[in-house]
C-alpha atoms as a PDB file:
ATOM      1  CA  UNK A   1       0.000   0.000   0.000  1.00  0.00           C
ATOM      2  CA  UNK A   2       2.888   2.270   0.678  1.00  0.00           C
ATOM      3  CA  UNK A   3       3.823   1.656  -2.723  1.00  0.00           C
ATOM      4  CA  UNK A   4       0.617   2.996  -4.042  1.00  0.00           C
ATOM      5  CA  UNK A   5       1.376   5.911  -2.621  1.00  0.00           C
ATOM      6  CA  UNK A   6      -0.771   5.151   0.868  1.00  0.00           C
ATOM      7  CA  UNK A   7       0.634   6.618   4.388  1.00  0.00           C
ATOM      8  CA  UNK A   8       2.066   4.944   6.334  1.00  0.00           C
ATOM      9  CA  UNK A   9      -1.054   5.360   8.811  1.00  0.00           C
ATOM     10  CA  UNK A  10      -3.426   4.776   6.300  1.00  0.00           C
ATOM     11  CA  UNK A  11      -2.047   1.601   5.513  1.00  0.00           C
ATOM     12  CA  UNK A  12      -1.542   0.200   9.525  1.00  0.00           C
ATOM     13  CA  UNK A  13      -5.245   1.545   9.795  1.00  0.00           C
ATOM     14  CA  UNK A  14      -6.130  -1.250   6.512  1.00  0.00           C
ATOM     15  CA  UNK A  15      -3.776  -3.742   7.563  1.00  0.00           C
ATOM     16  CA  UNK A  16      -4.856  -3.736  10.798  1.00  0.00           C
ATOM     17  CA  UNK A  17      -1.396  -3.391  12.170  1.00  0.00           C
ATOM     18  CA  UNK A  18      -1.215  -1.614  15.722  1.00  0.00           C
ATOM     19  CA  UNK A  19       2.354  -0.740  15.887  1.00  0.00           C
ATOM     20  CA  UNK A  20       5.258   0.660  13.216  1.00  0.00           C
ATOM     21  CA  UNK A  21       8.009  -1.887  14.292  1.00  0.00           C
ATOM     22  CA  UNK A  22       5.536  -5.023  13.168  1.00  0.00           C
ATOM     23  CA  UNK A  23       4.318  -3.091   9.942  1.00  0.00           C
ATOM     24  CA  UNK A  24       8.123  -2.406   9.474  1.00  0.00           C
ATOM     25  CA  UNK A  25       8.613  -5.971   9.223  1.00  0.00           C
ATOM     26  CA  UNK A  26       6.565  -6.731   7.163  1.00  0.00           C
ATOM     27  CA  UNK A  27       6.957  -4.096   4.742  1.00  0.00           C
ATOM     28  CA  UNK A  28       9.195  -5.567   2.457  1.00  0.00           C
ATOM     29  CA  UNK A  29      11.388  -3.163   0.495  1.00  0.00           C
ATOM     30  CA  UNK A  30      12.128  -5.072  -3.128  1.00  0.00           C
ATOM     31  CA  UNK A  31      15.518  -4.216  -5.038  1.00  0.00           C
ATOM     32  CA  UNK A  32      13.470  -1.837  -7.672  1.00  0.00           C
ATOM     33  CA  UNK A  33      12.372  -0.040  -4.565  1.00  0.00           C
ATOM     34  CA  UNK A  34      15.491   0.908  -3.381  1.00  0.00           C
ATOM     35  CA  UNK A  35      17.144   1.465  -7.112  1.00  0.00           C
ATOM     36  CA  UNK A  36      14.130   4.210  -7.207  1.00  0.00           C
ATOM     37  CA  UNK A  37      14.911   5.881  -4.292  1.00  0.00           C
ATOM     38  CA  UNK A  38      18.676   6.181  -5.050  1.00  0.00           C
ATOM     39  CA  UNK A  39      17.917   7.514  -8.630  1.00  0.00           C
ATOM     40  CA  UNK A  40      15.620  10.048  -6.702  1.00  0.00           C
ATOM     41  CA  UNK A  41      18.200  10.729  -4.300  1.00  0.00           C
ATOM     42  CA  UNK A  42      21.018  11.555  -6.857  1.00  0.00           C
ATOM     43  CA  UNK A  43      18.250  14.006  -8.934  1.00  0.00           C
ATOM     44  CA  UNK A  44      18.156  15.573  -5.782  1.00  0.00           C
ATOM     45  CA  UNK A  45      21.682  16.222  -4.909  1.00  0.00           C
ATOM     46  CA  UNK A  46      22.698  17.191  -8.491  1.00  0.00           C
ATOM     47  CA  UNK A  47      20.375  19.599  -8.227  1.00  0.00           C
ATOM     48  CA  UNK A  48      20.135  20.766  -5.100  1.00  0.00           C
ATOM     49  CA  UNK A  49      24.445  21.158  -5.148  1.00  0.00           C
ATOM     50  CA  UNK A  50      24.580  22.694  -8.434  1.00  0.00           C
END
């Protein structure tokens, strides 16, 4: 749900989770996931540095 963009919240409130460290574990993070987020983090330093 995170992936589509939910919060956090919103998504415990769905998933019926009560508590971030149990929805953290079982919010798996795939390798495209974290290949997006480092692409967004270099955008962000090339253009926040230059």
């Amino acid at each position: 749900m995170v992936r589509s963009r939910y919060s956090e919240q919103t998504a415990m409130d769905i998933s019926g989770h009560r508590s971030n460290e149990i929805f953290r574990r079982y919010n798996i993070q795939d390798l495209e996931d974290q290949m997006r987020a480092a692409e967004r983090r270099r955008q962000f330093l090339e253009n926040d540095y230059n």
